[in-house]
Protein backbone atom coordinates (compact mmCIF):
# COMPACT_ATOMS: atom_id res chain seq x y z
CA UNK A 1 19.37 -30.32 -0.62
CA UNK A 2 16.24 -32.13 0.09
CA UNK A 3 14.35 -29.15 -0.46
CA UNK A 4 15.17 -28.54 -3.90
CA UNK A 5 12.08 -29.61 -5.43
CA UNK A 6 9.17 -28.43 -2.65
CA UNK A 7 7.16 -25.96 -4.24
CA UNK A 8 5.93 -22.84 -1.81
CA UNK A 9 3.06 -20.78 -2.57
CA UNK A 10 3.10 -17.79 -0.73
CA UNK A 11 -0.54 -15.94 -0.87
CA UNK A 12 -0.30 -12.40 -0.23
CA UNK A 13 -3.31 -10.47 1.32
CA UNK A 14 -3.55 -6.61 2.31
CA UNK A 15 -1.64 -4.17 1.69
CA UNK A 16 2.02 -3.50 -0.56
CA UNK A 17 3.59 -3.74 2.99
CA UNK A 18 2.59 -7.29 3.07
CA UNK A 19 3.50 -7.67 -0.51
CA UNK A 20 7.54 -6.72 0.41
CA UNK A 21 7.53 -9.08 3.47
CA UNK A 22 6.13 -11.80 1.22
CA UNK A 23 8.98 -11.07 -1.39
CA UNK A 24 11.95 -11.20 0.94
CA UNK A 25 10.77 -14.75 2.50
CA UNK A 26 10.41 -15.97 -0.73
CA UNK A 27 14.23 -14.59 -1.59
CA UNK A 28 15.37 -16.59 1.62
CA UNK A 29 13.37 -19.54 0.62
CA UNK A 30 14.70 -19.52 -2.86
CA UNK A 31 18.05 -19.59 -1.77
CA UNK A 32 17.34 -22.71 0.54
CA UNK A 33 16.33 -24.69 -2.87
CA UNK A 34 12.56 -24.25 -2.85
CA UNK A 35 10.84 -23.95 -6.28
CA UNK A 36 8.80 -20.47 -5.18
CA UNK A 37 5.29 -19.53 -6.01
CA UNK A 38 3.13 -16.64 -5.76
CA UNK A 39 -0.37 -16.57 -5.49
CA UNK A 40 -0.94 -19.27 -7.63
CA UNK A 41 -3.75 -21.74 -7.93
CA UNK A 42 -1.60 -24.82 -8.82
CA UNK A 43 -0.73 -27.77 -6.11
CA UNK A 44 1.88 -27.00 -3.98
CA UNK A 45 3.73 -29.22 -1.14
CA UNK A 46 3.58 -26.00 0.91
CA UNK A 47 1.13 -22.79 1.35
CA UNK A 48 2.11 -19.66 3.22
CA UNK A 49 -0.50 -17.26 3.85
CA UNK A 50 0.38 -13.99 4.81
CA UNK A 51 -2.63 -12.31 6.16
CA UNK A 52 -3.81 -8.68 7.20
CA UNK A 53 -5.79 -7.63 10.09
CA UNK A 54 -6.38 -3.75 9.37
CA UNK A 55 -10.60 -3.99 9.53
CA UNK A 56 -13.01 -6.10 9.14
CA UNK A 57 -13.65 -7.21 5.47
CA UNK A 58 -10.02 -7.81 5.29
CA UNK A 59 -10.07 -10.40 8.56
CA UNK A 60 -12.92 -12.03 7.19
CA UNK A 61 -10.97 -12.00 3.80
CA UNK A 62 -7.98 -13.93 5.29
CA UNK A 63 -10.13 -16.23 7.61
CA UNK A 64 -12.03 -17.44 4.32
CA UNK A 65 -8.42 -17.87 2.82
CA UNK A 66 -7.13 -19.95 5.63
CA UNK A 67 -10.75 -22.41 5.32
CA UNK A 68 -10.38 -22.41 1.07
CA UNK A 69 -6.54 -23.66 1.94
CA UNK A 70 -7.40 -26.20 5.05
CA UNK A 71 -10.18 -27.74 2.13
CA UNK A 72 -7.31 -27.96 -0.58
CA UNK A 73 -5.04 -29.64 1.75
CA UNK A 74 -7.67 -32.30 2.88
CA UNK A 75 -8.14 -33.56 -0.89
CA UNK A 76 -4.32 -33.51 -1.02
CA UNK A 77 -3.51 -30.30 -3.24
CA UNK A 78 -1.46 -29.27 -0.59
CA UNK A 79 0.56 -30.89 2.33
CA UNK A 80 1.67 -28.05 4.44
CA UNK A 81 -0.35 -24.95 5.68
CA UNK A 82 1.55 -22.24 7.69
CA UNK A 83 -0.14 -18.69 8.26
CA UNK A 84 1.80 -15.69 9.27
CA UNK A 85 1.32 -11.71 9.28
CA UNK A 86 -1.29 -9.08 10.65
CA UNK A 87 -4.16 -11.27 11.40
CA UNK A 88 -2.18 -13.74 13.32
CA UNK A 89 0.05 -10.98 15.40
CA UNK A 90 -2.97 -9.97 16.94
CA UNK A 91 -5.08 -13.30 16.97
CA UNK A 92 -3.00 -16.17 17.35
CA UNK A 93 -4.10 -17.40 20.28
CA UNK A 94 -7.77 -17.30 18.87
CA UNK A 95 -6.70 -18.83 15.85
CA UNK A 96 -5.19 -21.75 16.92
CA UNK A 97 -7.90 -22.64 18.84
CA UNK A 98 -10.80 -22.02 15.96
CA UNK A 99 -8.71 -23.40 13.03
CA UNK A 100 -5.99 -25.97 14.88
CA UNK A 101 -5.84 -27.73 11.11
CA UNK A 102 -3.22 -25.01 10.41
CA UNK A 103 0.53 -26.36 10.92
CA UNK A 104 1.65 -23.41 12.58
CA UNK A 105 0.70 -19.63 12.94
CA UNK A 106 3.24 -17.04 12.86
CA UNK A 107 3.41 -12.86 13.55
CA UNK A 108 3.75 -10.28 11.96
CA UNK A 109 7.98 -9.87 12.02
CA UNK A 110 8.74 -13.75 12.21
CA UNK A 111 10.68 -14.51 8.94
CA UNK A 112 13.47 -15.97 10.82
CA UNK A 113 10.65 -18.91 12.65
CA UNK A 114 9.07 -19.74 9.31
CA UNK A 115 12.71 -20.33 8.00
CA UNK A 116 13.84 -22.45 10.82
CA UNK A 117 10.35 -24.60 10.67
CA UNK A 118 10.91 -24.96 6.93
CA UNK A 119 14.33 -26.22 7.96
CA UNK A 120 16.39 -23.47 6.29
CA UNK A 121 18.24 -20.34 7.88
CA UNK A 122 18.42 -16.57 7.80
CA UNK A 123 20.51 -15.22 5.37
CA UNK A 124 21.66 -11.86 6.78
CA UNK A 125 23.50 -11.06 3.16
CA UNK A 126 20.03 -11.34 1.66
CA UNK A 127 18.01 -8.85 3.77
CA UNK A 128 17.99 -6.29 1.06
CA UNK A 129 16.80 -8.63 -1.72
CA UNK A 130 13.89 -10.07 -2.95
CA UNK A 131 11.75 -12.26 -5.47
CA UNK A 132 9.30 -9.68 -7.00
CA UNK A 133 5.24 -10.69 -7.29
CA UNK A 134 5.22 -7.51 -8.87
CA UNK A 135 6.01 -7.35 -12.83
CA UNK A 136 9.65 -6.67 -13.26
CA UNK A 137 9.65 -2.81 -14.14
CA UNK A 138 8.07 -1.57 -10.50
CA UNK A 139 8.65 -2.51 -7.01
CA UNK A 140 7.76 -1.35 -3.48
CA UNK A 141 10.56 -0.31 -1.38
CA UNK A 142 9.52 -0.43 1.95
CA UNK A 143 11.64 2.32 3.82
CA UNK A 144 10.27 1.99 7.78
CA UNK A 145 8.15 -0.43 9.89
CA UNK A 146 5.85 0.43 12.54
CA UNK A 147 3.83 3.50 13.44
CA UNK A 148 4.78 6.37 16.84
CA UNK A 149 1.36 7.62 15.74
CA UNK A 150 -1.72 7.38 17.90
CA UNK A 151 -5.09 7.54 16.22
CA UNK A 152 -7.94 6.12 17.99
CA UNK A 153 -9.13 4.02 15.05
CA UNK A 154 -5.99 2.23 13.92
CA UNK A 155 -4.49 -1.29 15.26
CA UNK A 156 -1.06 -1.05 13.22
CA UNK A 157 1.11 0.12 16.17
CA UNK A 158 -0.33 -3.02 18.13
CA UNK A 159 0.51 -5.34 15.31
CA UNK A 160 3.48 -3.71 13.64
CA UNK A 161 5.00 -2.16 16.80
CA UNK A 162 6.73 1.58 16.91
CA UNK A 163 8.20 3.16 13.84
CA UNK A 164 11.69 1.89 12.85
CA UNK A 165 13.61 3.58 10.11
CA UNK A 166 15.51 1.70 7.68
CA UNK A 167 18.94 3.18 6.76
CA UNK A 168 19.46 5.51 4.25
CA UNK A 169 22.82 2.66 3.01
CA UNK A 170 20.58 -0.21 3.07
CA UNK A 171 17.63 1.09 1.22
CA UNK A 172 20.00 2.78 -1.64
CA UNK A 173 21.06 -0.92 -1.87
CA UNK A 174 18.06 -2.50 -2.16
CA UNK A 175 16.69 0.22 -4.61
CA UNK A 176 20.07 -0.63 -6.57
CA UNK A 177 19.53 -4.22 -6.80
CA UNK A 178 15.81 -3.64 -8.01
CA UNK A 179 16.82 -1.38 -10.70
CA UNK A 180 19.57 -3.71 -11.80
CA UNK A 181 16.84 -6.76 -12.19
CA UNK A 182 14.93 -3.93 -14.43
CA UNK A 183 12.77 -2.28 -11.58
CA UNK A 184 12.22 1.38 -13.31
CA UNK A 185 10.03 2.54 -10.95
CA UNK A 186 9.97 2.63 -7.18
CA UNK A 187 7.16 2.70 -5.03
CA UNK A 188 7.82 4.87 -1.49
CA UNK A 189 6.07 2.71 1.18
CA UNK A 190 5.95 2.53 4.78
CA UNK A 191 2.97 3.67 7.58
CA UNK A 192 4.34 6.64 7.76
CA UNK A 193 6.60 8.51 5.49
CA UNK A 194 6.85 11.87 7.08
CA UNK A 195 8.50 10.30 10.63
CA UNK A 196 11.35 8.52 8.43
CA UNK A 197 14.54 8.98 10.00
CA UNK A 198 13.72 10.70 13.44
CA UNK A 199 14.09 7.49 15.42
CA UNK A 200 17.56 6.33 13.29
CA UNK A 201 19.01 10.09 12.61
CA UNK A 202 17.22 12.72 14.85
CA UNK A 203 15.68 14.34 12.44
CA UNK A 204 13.42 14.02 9.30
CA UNK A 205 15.53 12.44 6.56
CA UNK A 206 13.14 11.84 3.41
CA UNK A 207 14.41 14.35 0.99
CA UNK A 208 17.87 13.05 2.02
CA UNK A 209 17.02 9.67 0.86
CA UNK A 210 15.20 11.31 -2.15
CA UNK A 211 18.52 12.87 -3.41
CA UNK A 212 19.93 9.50 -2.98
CA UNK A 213 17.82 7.36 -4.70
CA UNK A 214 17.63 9.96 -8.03
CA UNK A 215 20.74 8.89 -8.57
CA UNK A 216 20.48 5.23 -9.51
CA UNK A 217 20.15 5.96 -13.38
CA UNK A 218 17.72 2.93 -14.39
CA UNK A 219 14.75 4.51 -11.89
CA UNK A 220 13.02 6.64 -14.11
CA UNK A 221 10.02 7.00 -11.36
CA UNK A 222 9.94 7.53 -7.92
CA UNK A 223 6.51 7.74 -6.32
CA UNK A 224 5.34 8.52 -1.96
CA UNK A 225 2.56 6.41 -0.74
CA UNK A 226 1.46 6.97 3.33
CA UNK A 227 2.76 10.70 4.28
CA UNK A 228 1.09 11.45 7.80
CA UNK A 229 -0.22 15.08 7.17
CA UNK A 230 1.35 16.39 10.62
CA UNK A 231 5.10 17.46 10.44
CA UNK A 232 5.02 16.64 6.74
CA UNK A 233 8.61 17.33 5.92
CA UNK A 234 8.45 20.34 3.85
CA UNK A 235 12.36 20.47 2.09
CA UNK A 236 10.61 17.03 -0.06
CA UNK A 237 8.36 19.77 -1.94
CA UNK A 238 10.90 21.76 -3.84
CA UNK A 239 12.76 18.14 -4.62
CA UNK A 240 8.99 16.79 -6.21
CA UNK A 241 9.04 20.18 -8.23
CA UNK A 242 11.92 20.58 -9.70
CA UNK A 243 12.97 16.78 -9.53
CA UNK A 244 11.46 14.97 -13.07
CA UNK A 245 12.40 11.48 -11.48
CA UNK A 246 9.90 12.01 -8.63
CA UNK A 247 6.33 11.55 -9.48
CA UNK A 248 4.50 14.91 -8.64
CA UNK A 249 2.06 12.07 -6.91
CA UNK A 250 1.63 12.15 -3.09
CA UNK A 251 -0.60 9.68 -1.07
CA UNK A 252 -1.51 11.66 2.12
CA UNK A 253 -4.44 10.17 4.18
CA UNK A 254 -6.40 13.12 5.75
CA UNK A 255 -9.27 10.89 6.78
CA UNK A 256 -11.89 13.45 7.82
CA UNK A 257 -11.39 17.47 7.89
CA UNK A 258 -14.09 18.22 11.27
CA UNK A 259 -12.33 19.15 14.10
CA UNK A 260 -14.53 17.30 16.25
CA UNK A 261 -13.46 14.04 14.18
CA UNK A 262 -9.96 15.08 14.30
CA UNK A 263 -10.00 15.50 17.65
CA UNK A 264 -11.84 12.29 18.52
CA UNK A 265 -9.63 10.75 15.93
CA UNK A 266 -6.88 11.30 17.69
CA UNK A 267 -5.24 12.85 14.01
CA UNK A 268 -3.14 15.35 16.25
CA UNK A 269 -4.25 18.16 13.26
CA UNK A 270 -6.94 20.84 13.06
CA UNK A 271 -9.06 21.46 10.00
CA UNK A 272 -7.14 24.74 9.31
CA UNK A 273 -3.67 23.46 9.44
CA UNK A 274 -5.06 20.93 6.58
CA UNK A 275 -6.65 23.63 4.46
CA UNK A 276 -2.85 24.85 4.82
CA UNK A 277 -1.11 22.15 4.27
CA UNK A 278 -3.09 21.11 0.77
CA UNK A 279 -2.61 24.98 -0.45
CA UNK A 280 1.02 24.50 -0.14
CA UNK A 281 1.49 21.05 -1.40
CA UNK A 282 -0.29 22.80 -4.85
CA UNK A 283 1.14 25.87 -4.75
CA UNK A 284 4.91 24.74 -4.24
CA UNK A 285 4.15 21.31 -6.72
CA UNK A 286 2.03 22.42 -9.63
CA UNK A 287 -0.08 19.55 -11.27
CA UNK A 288 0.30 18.09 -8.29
CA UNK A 289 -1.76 14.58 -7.98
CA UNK A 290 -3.31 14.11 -4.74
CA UNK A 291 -4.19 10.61 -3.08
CA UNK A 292 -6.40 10.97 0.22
CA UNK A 293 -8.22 8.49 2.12
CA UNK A 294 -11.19 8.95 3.99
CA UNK A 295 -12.92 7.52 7.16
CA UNK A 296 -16.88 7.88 7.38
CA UNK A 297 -18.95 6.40 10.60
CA UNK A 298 -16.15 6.46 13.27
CA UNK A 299 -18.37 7.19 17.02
CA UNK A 300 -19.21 10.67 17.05
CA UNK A 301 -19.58 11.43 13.49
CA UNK A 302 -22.67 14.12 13.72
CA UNK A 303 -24.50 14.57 10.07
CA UNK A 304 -22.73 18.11 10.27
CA UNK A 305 -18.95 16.68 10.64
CA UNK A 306 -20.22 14.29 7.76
CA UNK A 307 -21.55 17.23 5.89
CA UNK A 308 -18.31 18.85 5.70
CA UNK A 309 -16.65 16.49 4.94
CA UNK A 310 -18.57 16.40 1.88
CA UNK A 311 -18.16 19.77 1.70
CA UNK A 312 -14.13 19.56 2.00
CA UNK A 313 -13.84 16.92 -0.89
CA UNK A 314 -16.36 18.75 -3.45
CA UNK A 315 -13.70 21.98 -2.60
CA UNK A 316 -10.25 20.37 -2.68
CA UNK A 317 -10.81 18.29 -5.74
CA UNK A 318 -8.37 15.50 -4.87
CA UNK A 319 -7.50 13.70 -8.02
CA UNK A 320 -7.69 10.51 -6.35
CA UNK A 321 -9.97 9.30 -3.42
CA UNK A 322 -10.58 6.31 -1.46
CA UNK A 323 -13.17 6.41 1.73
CA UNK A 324 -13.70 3.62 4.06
CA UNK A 325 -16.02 2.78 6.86
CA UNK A 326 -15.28 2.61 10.34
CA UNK A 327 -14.93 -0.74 11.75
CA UNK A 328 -14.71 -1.55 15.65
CA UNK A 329 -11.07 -2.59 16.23
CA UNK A 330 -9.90 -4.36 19.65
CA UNK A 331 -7.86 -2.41 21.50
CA UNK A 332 -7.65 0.79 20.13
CA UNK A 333 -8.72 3.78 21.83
CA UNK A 334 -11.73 4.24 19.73
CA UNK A 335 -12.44 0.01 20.18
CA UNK A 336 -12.21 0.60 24.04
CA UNK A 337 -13.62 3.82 24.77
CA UNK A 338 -16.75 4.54 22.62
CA UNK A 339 -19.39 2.85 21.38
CA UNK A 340 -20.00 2.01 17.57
CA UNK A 341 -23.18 3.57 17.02
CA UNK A 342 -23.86 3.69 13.31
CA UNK A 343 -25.36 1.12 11.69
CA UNK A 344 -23.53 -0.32 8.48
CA UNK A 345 -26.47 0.82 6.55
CA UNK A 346 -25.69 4.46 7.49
CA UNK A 347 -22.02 4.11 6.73
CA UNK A 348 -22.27 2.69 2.96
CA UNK A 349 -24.83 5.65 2.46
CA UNK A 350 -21.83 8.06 4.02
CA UNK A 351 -19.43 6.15 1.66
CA UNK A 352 -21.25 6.10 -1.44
CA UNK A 353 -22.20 9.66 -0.97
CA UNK A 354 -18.66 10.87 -1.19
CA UNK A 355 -17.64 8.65 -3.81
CA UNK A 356 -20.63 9.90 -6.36
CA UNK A 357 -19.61 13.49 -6.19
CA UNK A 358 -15.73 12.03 -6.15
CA UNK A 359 -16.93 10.13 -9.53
CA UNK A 360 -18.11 13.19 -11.04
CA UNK A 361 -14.53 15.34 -10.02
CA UNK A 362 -12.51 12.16 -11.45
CA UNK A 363 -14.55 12.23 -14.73
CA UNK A 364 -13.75 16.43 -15.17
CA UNK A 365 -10.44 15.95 -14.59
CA UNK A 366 -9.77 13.11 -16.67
CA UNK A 367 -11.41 14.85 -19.71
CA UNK A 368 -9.32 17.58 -19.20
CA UNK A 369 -6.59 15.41 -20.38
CA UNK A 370 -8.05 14.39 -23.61
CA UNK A 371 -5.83 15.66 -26.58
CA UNK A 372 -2.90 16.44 -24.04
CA UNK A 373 0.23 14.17 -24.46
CA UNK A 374 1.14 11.93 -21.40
CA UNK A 375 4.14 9.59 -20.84
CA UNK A 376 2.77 6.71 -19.84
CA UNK A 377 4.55 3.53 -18.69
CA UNK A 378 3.47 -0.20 -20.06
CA UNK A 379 2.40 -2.50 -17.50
CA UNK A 380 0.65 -5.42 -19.03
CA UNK A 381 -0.39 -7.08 -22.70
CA UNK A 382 -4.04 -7.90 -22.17
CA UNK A 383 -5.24 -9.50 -25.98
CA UNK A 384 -5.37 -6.71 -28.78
CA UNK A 385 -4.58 -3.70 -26.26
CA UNK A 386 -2.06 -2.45 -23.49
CA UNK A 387 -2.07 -1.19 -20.27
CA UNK A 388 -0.27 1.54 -18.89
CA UNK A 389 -0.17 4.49 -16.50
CA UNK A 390 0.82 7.96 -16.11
CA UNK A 391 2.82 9.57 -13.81
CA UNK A 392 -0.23 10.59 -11.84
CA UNK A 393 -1.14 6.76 -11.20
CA UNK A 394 -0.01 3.83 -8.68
CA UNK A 395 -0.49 0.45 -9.80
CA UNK A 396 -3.46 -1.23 -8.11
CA UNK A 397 -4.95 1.42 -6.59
CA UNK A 398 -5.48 4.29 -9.23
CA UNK A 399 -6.89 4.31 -12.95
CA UNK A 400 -4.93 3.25 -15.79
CA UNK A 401 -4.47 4.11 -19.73
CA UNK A 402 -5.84 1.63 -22.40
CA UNK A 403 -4.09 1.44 -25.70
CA UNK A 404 -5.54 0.19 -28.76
CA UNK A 405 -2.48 -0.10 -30.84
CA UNK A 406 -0.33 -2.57 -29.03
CA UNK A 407 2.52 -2.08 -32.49
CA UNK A 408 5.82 -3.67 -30.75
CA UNK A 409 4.78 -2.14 -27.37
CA UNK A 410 5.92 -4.38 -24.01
CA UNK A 411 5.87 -4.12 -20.25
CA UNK A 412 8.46 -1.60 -19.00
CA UNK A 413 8.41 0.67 -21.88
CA UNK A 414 7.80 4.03 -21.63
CA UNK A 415 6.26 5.73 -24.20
CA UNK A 416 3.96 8.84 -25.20
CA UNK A 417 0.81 9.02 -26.64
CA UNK A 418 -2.10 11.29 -26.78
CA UNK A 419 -4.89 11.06 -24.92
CA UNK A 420 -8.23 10.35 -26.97
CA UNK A 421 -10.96 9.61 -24.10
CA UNK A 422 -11.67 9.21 -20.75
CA UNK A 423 -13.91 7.46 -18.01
CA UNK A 424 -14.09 8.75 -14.35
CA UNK A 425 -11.32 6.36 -13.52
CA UNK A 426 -9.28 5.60 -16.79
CA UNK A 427 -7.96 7.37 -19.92
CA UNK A 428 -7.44 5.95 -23.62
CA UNK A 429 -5.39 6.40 -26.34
């Protein structure tokens, strides 16, 4: 046991995919005697960084990481610098050579080397288990890996390889051990919803595991991040309707509606099977909260594929937005084959032009709820006021609900209150 008092600090960057494969190497770790950390600023005898390597600012976000920690370890705050995730899967090589004061770099899917350099073992019996960074009431549930898809902009089949299901048996259990630690709200992950169970079952298996999971009675939320808009599987829908522990909440990524940029996007849809798609998703879910992301500047973007896209989110009214510009990615089709010919000027203009009209349609719909009652669930005690969500919001990525009377209010709770004003972004009571 002469691990039992090294402290590891696991930093998490990127995105709540990361977040899950940070929590199950800390379970393992745990388990081998180490005194966990997560994201934490204090000294630790160990640092694991677990990096993303989707675009640019997040590269450069992860590089500057690595340098803060290689500083911290030369005045002796740390003794022990390991990176692992996106970043290196694709880099490594690179890496090593630019920033050798690293101990070791590891990929994307390498739990199993960290553990054996740390001097512990894989615990099969704990795949389905983790230590939560995330406050005790929610947790992502990661259901695949991977990607089949091929869009021209997008590295995450290089660095996460093809899709692989999770089984329906192993997810229920994980789900069940979350909701027995107090999780009452799980989080749908994965790069691709829609494709879950095709590779493991032949066919599209989402509402199956839906049904499943509404039956652990502590989850009082269940919420689908990532759906690919082709094949969307469409027996889900009635399930989100008529089903009240399934968030009528669906993050779909659409990023452009041209069919030039679709087709030189590689998205495998046409503008008119999305028009479709988003009709039905609101006329078989009604109050429906839609989550879309965005992608402005890609090669080939003409000011008339930019202007309707403008046009498509000032008519669809998506309740939640997020747009990013395109940045140059090794090895993708899009990387190899064209040339990126707008200047980063051009793109923030493209970017902040959708997000001021997006502004305005967050603003009218969030006043629209003032003097309606919401059910809103307590995240965090922040001085003389709490914060909370609805329903209609992730954590992290959407608005939330300030509360000025905190009365015997905690995390976790869920309670109902009426709505007295709103921002673009966030509603109070």
């Amino acid at each position: 046991m002469g691990n039992l008092k090294r402290k590891v600090n696991i930093i998490t960057l990127g995105c709540s995919k990361n977040v899950v494969d940070s929590e199950k190497l800390m379970k393992q770790l745990q388990q081998h005697g180490y005194e966990i950390r997560f994201d934490s600023e204090e000294a630790s005898d160990i640092v694991i960084i677990n990096t993303c390597g989707f675009i640019n600012d997040a590269k450069q976000q992860s590089i500057d990481t690595i340098l803060e920690y290689i500083d911290a370890r030369k005045v002796g705050v740390i003794s022990e610098l390991y990176v692992m995730g996106c970043l290196t899967e694709r880099y490594r090589d690179d890496l090593k050579k630019e920033i050798p004061e690293v101990d070791a770099y590891f990929g994307a899917n390498n739990i199993k080397d960290i553990l054996s350099r740390l001097g512990a073992k894989y615990n099969e019996h704990l795949q389905t288990q983790r230590y939560l960074s995330t406050p005790s009431h929610y947790a992502y549930l990661k259901i695949s890996e991977g990607c089949n898809r091929t869009c021209a902009f997008c590295a995450i089949p290089m660095i996460r390889g093809p899709h692989r299901s999770v089984t329906i048996e192993d997810i229920v259990t994980e789900a069940s051990l979350l909701a027995a630690g107090g999780v009452k709200e799980l989080i749908l992950i994965a790069q691709d919803l829609s494709y879950y169970g095709l590779d493991l079952y032949k066919k599209q298996r989402l509402a199956d595991l839906l049904n499943e999971l509404v039956k652990i009675p502590q989850i009082k939320w269940i919420r689908l991040h990532y759906a690919f808009p082709n094949s969307f599987p469409a027996d889900v829908l009635p399930l989100m309707a008529n089903e009240e522990k399934i968030c009528k909440y669906l993050d779909i990524p659409f990023q452009h509606i041209s069919d030039n940029m679709l087709s030189l996007m590689r998205r495998g849809s046409t503008k008119k099977e999305i028009l479709e798609l988003i009709a039905n998703l609101r006329k078989q879910v009604p109050g429906i909260a839609l989550r879309s992301s965005l992608l402005v500047g890609h090669p080939g973007e003409t000011a008339q594929d930019f202007q309707e896209l403008l046009d498509f989110v000032k008519e669809t009214r998506f309740e939640r937005l997020g747009v990013f510009s395109y940045s140059h990615e090794e090895g993708t089709h899009s990387g190899n084959t064209l040339t990126d010919e707008h200047t980063e000027e051009l793109k923030a203009a493209r970017v902040e032009a959708i997000m001021e009209i997006q502004n305005a349609i967050s603003s009218e719909i969030n006043n629209a709820r003032i003097g309606t009652e919401m059910e809103i669930l307590i995240d965090s005690i922040e001085g003389d006021h709490a914060i909370g969500r609805t329903r209609y919001d992730s954590p992290e990525v959407d608005g939330e609900v300030v509360l000025n009377e905190i009365g015997d209010i905690k995390p976790g709770l869920f309670v109902k209150r009426t709505i007295t004003s709103a921002s673009a972004y966030d509603l109070e009571v």
